[in-house]
C-alpha atoms as a PDB file:
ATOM      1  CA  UNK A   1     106.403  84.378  99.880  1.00  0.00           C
ATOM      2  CA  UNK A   2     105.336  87.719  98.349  1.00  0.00           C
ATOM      3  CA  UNK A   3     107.304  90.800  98.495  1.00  0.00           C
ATOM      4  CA  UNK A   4     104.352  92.083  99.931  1.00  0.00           C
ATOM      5  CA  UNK A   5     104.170  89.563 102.589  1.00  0.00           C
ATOM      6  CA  UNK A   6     107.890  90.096 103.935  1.00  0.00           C
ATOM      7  CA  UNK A   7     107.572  93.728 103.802  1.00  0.00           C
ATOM      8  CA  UNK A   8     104.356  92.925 106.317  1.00  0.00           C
ATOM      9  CA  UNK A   9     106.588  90.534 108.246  1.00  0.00           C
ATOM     10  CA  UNK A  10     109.261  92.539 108.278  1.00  0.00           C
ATOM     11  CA  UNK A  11     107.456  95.515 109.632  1.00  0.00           C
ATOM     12  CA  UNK A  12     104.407  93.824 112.000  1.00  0.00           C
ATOM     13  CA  UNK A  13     105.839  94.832 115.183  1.00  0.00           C
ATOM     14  CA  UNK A  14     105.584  98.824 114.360  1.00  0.00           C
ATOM     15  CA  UNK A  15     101.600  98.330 112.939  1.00  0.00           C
ATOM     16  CA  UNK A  16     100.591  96.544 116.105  1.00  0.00           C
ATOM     17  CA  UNK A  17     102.157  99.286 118.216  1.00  0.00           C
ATOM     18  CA  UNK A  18     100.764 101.891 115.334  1.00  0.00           C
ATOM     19  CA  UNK A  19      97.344 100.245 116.607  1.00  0.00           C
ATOM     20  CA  UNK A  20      97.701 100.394 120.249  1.00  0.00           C
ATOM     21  CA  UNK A  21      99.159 103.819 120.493  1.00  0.00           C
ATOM     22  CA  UNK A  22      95.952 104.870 118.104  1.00  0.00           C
ATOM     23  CA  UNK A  23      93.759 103.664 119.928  1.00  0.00           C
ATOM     24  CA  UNK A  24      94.863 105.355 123.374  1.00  0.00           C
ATOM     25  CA  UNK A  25      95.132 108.655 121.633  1.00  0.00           C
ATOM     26  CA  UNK A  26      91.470 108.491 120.588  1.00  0.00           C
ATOM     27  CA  UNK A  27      90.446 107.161 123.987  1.00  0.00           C
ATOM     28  CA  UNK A  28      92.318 110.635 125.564  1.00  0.00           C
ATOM     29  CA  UNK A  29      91.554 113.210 123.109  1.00  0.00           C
ATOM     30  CA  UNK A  30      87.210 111.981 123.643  1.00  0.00           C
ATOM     31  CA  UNK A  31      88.333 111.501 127.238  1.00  0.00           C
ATOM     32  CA  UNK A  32      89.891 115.146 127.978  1.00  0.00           C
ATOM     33  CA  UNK A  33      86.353 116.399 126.661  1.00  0.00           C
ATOM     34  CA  UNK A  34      82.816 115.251 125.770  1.00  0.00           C
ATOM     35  CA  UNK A  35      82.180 113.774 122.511  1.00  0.00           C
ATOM     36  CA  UNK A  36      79.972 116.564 121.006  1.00  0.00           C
ATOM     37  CA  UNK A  37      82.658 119.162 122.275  1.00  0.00           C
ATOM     38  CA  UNK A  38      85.133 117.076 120.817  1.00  0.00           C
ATOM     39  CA  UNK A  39      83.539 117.310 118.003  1.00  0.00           C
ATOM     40  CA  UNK A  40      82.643 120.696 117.952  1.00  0.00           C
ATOM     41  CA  UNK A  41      85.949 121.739 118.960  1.00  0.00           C
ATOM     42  CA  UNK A  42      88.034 121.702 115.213  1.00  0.00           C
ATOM     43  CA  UNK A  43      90.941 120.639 116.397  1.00  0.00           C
ATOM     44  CA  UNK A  44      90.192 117.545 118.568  1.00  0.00           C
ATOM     45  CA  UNK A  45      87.965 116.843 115.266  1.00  0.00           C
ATOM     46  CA  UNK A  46      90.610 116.681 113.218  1.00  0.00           C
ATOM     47  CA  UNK A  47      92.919 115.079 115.134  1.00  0.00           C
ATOM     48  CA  UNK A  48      90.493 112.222 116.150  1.00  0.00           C
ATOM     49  CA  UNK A  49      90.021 111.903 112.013  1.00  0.00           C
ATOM     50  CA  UNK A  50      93.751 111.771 111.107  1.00  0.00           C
ATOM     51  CA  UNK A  51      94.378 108.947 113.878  1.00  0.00           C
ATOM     52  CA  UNK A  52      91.007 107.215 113.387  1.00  0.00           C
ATOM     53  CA  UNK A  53      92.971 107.155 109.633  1.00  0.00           C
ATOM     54  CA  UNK A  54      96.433 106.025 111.068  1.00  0.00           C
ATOM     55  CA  UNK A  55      94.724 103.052 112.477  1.00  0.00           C
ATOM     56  CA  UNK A  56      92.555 101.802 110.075  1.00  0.00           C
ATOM     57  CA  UNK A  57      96.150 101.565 107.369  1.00  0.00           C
ATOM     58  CA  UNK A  58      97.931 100.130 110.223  1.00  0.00           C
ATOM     59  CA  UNK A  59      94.969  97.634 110.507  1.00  0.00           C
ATOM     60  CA  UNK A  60      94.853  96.519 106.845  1.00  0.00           C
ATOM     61  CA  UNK A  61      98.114  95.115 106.189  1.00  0.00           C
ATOM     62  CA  UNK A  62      97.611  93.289 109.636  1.00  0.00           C
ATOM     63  CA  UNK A  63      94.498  91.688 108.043  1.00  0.00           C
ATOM     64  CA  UNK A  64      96.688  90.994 105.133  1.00  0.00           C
ATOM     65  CA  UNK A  65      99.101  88.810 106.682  1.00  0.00           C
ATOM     66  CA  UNK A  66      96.552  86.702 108.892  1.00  0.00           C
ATOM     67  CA  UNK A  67      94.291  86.109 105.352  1.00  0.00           C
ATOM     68  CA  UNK A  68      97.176  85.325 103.383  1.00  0.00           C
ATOM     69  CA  UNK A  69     100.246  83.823 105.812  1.00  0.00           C
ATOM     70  CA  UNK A  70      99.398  80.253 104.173  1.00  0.00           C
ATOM     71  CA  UNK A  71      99.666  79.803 100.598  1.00  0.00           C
ATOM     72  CA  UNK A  72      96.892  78.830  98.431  1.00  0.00           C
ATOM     73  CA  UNK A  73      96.649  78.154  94.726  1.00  0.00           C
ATOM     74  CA  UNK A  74      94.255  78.864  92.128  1.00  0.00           C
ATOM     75  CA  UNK A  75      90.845  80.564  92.313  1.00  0.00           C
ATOM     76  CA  UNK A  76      90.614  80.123  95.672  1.00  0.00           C
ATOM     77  CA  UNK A  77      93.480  82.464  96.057  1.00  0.00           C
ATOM     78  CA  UNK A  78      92.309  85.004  93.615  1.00  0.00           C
ATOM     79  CA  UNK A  79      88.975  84.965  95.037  1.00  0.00           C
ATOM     80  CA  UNK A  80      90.695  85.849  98.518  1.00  0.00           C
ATOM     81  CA  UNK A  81      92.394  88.421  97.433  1.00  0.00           C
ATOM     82  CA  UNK A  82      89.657  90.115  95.352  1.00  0.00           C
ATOM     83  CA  UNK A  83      87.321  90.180  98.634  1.00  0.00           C
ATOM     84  CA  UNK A  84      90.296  91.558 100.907  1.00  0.00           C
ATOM     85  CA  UNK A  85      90.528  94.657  98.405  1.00  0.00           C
ATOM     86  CA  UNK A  86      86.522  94.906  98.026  1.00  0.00           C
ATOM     87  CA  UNK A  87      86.815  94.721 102.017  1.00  0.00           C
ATOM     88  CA  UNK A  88      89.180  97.419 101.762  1.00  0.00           C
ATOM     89  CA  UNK A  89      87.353  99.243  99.253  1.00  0.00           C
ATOM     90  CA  UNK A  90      83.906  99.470 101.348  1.00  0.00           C
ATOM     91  CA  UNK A  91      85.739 100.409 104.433  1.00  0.00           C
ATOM     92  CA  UNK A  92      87.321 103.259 102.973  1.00  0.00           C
ATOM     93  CA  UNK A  93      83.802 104.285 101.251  1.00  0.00           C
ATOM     94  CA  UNK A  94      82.234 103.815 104.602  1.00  0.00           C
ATOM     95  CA  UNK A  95      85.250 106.290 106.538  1.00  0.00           C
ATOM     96  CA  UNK A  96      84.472 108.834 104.043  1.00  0.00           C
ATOM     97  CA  UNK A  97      80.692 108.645 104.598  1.00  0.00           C
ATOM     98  CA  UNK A  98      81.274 109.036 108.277  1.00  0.00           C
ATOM     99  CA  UNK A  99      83.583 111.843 108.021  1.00  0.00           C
ATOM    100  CA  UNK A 100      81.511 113.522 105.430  1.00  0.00           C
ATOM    101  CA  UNK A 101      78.799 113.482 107.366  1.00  0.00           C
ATOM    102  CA  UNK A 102      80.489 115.030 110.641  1.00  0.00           C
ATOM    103  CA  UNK A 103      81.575 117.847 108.511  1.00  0.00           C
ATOM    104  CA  UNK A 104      78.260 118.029 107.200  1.00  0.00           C
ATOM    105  CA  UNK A 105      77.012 118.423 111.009  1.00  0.00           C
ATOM    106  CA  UNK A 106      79.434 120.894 112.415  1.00  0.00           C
END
């Protein structure tokens, strides 16, 4: 097993709570206002992009472990691994885009 993979073990328990707790926070901050106010309002904006953030790396290592808690050999594991970091790679592209175009908008 990986270094990688223990240090996900290890830790699982605090991202799953680092998900729920995320979650709940942007549920209240777009449920103590509207969602355009929200938005419009700089700090609820900011704050709903720094936890959106939080959850999406507390998500990722979470993915991790269930792609790669069996071990493979070979391509097959290379190939894995390449299309967990494209995965990776496109979702952080596609954050940016979303944020860049709410700042864009307000």
């Amino acid at each position: 097993m990986s270094l990688r993979m223990r240090w996900i073990l290890a830790n699982k328990k605090y991202f799953i709570a680092t998900e729920v707790v995320s979650i709940l926070l942007l549920f209240s901050i777009f449920k103590l206002s509207d969602f355009d106010e929200s938005l419009n309002n700089q700090w609820y904006f900011i704050a709903s992009i720094c936890i959106s953030f939080i959850a999406v790396c507390a998500f990722f290592p979470l993915c991790y472990l269930s792609w790669f808690k069996k071990p493979t050999n070979g391509i097959y594991h290379y190939l894995k691994l390449s299309m967990f970091w494209v995965g990776v790679f496109v979702s952080l592209v596609i954050f940016v885009g979303v944020v860049n175009i709410l700042v864009t908008n307000t």
